[in-house]
C-alpha atoms as a PDB file:
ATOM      1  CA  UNK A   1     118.714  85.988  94.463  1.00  0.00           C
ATOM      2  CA  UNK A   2     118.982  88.549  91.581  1.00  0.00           C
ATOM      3  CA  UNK A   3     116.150  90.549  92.617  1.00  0.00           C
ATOM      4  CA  UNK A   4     117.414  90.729  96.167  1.00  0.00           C
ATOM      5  CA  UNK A   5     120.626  91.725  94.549  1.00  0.00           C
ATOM      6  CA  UNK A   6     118.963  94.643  92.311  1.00  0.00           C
ATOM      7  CA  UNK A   7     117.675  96.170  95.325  1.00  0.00           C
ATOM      8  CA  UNK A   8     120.182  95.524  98.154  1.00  0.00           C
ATOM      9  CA  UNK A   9     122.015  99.148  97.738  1.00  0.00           C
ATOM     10  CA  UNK A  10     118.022 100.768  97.516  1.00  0.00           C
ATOM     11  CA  UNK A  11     117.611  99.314 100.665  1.00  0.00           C
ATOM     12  CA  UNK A  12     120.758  99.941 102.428  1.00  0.00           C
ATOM     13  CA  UNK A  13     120.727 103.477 101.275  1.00  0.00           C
ATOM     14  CA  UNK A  14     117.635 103.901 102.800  1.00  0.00           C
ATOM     15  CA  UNK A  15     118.100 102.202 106.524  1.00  0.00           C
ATOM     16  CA  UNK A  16     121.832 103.942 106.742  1.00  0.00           C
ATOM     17  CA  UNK A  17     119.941 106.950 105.827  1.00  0.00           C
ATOM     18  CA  UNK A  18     117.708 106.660 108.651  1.00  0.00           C
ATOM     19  CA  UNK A  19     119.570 105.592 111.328  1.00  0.00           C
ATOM     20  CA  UNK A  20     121.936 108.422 110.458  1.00  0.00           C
ATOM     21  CA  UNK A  21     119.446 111.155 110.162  1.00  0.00           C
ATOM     22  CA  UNK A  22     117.657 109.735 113.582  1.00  0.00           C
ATOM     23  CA  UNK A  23     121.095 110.764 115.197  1.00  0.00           C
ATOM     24  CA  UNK A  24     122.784 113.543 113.572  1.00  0.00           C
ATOM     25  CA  UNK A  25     125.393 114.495 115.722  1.00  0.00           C
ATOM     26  CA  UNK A  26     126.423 111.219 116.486  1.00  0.00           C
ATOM     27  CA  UNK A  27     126.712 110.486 112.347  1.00  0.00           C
ATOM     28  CA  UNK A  28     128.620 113.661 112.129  1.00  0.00           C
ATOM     29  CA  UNK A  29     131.462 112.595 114.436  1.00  0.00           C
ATOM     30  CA  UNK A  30     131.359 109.100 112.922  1.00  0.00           C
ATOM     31  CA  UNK A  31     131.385 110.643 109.619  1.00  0.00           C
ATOM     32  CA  UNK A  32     134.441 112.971 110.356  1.00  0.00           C
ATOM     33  CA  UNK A  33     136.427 110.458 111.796  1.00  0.00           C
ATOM     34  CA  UNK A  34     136.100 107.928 109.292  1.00  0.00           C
ATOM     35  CA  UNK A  35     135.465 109.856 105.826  1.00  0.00           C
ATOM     36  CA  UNK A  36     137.102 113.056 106.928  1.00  0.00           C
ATOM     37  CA  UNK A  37     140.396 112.361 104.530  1.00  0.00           C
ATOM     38  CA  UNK A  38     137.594 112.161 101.611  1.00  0.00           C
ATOM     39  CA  UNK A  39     135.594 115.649 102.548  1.00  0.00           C
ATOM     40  CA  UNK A  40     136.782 118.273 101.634  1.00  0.00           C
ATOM     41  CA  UNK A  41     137.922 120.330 104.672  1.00  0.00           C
ATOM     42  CA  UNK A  42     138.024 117.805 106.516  1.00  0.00           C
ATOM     43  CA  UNK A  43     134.704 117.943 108.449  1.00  0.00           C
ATOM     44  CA  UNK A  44     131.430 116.358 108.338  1.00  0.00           C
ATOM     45  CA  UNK A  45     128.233 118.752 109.476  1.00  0.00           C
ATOM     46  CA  UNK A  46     125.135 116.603 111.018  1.00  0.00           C
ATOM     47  CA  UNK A  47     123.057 118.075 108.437  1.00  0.00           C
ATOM     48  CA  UNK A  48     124.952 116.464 105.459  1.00  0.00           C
ATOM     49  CA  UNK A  49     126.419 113.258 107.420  1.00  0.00           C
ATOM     50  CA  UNK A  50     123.228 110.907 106.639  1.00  0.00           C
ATOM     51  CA  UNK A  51     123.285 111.498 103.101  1.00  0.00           C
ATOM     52  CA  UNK A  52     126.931 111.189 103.318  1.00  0.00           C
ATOM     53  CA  UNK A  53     127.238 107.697 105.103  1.00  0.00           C
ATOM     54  CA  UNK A  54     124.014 106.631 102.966  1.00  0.00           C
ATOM     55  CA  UNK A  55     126.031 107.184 100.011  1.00  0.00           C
ATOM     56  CA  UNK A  56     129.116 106.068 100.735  1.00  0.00           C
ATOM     57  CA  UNK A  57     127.010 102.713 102.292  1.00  0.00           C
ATOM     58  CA  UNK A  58     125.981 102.619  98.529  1.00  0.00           C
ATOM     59  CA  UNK A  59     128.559 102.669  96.625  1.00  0.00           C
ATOM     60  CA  UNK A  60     130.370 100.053  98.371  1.00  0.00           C
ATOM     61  CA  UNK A  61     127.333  97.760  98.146  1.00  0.00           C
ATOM     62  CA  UNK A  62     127.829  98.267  94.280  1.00  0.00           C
ATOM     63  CA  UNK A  63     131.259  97.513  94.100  1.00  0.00           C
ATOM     64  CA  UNK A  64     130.772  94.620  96.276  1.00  0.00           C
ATOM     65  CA  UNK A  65     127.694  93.406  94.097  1.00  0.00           C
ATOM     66  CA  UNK A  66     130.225  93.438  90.248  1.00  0.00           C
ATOM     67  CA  UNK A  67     133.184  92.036  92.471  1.00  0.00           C
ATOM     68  CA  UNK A  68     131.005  88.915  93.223  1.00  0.00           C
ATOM     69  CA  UNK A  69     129.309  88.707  89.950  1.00  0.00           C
ATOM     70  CA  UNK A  70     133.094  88.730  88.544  1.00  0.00           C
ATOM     71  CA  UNK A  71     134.274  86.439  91.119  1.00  0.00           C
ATOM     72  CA  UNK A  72     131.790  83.692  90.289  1.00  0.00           C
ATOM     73  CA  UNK A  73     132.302  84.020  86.713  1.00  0.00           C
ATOM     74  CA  UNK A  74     128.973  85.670  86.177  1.00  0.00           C
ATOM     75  CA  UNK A  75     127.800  88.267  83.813  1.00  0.00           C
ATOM     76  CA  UNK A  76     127.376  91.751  84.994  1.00  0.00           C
ATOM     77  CA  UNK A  77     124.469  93.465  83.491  1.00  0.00           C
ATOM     78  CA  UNK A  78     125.488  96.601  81.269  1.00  0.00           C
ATOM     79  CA  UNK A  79     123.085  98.652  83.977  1.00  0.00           C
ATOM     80  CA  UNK A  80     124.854  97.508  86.575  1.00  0.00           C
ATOM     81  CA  UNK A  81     128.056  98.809  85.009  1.00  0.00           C
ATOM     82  CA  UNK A  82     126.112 101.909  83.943  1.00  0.00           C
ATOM     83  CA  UNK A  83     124.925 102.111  87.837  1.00  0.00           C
ATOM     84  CA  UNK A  84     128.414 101.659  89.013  1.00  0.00           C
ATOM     85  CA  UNK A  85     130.030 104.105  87.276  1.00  0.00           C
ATOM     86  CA  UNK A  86     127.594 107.176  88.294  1.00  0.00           C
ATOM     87  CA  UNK A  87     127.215 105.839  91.891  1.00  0.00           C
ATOM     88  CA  UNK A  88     131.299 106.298  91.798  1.00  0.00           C
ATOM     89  CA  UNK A  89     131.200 109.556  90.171  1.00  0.00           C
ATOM     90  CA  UNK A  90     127.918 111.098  91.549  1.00  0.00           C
ATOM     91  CA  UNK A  91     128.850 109.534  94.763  1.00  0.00           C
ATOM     92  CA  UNK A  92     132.197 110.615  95.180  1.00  0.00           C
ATOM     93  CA  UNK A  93     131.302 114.080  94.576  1.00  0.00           C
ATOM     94  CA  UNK A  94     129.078 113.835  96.922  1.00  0.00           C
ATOM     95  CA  UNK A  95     131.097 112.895  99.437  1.00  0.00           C
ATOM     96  CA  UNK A  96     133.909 115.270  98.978  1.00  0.00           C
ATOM     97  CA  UNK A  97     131.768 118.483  98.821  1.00  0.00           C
ATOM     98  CA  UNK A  98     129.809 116.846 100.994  1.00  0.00           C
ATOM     99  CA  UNK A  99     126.572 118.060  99.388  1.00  0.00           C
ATOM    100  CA  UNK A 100     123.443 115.931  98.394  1.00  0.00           C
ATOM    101  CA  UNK A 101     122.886 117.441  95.365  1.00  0.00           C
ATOM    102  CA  UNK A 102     125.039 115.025  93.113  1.00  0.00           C
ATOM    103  CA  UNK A 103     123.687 111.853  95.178  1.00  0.00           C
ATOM    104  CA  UNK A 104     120.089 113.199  93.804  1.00  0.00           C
ATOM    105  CA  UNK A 105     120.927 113.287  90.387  1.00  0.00           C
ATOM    106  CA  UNK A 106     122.024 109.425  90.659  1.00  0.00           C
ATOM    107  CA  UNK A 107     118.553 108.267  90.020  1.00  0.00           C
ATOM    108  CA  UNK A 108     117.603 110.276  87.100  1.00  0.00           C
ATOM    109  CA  UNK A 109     120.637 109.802  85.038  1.00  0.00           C
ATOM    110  CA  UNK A 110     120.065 106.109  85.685  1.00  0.00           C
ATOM    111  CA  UNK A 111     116.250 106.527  83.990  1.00  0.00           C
ATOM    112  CA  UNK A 112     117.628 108.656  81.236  1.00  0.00           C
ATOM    113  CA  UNK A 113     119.795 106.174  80.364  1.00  0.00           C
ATOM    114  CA  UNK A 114     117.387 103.532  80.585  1.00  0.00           C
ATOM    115  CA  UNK A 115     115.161 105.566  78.091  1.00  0.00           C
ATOM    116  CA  UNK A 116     117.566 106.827  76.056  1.00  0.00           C
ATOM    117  CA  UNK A 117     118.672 102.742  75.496  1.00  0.00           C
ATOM    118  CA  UNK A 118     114.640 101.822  74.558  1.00  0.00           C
ATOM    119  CA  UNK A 119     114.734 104.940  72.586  1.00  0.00           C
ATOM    120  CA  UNK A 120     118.680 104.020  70.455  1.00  0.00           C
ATOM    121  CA  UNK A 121     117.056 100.626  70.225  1.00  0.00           C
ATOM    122  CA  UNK A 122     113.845 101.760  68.459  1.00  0.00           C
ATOM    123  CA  UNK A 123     116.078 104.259  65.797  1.00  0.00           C
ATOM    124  CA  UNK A 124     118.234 101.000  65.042  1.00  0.00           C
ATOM    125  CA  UNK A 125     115.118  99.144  64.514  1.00  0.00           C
ATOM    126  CA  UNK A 126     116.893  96.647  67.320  1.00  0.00           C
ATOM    127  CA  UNK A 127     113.280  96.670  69.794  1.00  0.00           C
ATOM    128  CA  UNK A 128     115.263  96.551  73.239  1.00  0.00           C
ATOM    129  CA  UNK A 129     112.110  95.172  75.275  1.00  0.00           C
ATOM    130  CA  UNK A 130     111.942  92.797  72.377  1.00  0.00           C
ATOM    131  CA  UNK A 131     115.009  91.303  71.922  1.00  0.00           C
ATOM    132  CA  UNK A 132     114.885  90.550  76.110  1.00  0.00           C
ATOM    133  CA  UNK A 133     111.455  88.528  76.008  1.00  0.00           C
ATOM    134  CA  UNK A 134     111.287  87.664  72.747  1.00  0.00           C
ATOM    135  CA  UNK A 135     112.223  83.962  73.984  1.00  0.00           C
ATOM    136  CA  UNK A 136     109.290  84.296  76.279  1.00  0.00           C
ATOM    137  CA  UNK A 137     106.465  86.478  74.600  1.00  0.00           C
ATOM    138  CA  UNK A 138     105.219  86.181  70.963  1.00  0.00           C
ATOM    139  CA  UNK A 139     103.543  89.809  69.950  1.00  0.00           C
ATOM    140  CA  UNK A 140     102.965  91.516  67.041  1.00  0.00           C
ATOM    141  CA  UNK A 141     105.601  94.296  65.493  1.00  0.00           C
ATOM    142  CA  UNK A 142     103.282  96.859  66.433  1.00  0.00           C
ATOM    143  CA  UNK A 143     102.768  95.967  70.148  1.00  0.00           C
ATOM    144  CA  UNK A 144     106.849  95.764  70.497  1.00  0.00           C
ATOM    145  CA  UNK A 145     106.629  99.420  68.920  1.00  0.00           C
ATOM    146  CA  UNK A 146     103.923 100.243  71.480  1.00  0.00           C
ATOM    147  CA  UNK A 147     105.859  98.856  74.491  1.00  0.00           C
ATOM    148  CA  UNK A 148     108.929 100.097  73.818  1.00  0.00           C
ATOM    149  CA  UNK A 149     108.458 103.572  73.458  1.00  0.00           C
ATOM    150  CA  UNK A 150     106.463 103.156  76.569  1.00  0.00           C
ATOM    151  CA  UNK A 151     109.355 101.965  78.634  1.00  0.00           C
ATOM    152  CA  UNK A 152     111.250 104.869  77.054  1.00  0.00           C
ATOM    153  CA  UNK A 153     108.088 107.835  78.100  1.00  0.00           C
ATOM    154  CA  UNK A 154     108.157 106.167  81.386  1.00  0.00           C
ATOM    155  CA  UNK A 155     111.554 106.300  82.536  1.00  0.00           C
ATOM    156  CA  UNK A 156     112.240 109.438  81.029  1.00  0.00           C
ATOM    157  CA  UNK A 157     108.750 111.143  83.565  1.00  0.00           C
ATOM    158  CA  UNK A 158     110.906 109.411  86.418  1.00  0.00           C
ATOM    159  CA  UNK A 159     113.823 110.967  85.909  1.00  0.00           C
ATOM    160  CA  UNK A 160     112.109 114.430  86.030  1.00  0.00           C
ATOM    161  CA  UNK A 161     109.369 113.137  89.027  1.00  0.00           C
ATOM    162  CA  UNK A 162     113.119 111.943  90.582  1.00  0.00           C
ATOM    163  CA  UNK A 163     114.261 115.925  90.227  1.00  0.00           C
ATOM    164  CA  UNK A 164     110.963 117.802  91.184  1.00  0.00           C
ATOM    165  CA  UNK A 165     110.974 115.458  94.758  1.00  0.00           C
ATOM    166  CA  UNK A 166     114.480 116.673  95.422  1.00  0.00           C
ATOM    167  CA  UNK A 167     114.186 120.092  94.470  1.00  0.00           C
ATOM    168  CA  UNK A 168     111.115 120.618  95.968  1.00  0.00           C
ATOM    169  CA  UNK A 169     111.084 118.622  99.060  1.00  0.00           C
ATOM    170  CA  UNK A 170     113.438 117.713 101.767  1.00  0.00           C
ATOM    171  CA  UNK A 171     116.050 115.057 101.687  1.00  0.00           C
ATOM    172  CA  UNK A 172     113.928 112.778 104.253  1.00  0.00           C
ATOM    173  CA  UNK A 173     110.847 112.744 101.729  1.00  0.00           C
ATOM    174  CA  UNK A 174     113.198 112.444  98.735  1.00  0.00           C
ATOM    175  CA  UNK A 175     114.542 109.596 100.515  1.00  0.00           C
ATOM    176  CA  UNK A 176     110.927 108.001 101.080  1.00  0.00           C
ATOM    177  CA  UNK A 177     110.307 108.429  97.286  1.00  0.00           C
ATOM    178  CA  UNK A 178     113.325 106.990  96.182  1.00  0.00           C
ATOM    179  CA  UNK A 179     112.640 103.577  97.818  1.00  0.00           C
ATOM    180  CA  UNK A 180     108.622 103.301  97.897  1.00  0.00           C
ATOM    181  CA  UNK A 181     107.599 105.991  95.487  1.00  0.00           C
ATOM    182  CA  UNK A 182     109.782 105.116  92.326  1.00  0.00           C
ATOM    183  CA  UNK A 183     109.721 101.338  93.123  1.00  0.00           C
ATOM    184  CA  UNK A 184     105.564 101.439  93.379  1.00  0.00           C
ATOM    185  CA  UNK A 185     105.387 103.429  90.148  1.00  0.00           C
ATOM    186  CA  UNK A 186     107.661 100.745  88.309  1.00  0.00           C
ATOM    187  CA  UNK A 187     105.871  97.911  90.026  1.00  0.00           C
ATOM    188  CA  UNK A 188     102.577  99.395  88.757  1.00  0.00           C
ATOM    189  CA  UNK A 189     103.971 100.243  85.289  1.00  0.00           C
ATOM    190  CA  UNK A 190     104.828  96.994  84.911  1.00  0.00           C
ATOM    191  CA  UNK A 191     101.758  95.239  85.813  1.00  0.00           C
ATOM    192  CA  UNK A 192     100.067  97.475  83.246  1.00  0.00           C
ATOM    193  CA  UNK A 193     102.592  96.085  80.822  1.00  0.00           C
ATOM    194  CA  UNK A 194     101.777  92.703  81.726  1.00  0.00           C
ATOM    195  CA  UNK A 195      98.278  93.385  81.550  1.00  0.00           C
ATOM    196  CA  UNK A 196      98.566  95.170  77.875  1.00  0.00           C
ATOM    197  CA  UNK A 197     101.285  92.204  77.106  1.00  0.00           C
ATOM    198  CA  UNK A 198      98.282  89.435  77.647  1.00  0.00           C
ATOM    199  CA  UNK A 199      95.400  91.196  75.839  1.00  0.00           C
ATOM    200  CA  UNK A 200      97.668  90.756  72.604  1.00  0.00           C
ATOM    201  CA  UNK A 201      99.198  87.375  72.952  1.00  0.00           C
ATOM    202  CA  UNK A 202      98.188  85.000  70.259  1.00  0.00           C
ATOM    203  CA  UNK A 203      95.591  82.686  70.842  1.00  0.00           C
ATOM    204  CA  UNK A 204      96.309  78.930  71.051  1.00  0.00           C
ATOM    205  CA  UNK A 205      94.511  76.740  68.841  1.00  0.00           C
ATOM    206  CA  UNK A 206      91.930  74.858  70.088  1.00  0.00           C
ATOM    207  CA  UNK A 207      92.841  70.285  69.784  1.00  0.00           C
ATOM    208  CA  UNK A 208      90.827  69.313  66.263  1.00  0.00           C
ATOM    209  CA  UNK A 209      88.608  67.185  68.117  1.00  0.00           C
ATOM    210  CA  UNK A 210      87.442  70.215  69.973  1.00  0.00           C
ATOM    211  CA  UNK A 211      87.118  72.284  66.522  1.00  0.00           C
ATOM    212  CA  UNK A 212      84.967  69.590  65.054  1.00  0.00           C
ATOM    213  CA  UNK A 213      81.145  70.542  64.586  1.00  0.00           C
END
């Protein structure tokens, strides 16, 4: 249920996108009549309406995600609020100049401040991957080091791979990267964490009647 949660708004961003951008014109009408009191001007172009009624799709997916967390008494994940906050600020730029640019910038201020928590944790000798799994994993100081400056390297190189796609490339293939690109890098990352985790775990003993000669 979480995970599906997590990436609800990645995936809703992405199909609004699409249907959007496969009809332009049509989006752009929708888009005036409904947003136009949020645009500035007024008026929603086609070339700007699918990024437009992504975002907006997004943000109130995220809203909708902390009001039901809060609703049922649940925690809501400092990230999330993090997330919240820049989708509403990023986001509602976005929609009143009605430019993509700030919608872009969403992702890599999200994996700065995912590295620059791993890296505050490290400098306050408070191991952030650490003091999430140390309940389930038992490794060595050094390893903990190891990992967590990894985790802070890595999300840092997204947040600039996140800029160079949408700089470089158009919104369509930005869009692609943002759903499949970043989410195979971190599924990969994370397997190679898994498989680093494992090759350091402690070994059990072996029963005494096994150890005898």
């Amino acid at each position: 249920m979480k995970l599906l949660l997590d990436f609800l708004p990645l995936l809703l961003f992405f199909v609004t996108f699409k249907y959007a951008d496969g009809q332009p014109e049509a989006a752009a009408v929708f888009a005036t009549e409904h947003l136009g009191f949020l645009v500035s001007g007024g008026k929603v172009g086609p070339t700007e309406a699918p990024v437009l009624l992504a975002t907006v799709t997004v943000m109130l997916v995220t809203i909708a995600q902390v009001l039901f967390l809060k609703l049922r008494g649940r925690k809501v994940d400092l990230m999330l609020w993090v997330s919240l906050a820049l989708i509403v600020v990023l986001g509602g730029a976005t929609v009143y100049f009605h430019s993509e640019t700030f919608i872009k910038w969403k992702p890599t201020m999200l994996y700065w401040a995912f590295s620059a928590a791993f890296l505050v944790s490290h400098l306050l000798r408070r191991n952030l991957l650490r003091q999430v799994l140390k309940n389930e994993v038992d490794l060595p100081d050094p390893v903990w080091a190891r990992l967590n400056w990894a985790w802070t390297l890595f999300f840092a190189a997204m947040g600039f791979a996140n800029l160079y796609v949408a700089y470089s490339y158009s919104t369509e293939a930005w869009a692609n990267f943002k759903v499949f690109g970043s989410t195979g890098l971190m599924v990969l990352f994370t397997l190679g964490q898994g498989v680093y985790m494992s090759r350091h775990l402690p070994q059990e003993e072996a029963p005494a009647e096994e150890r005898k000669p």
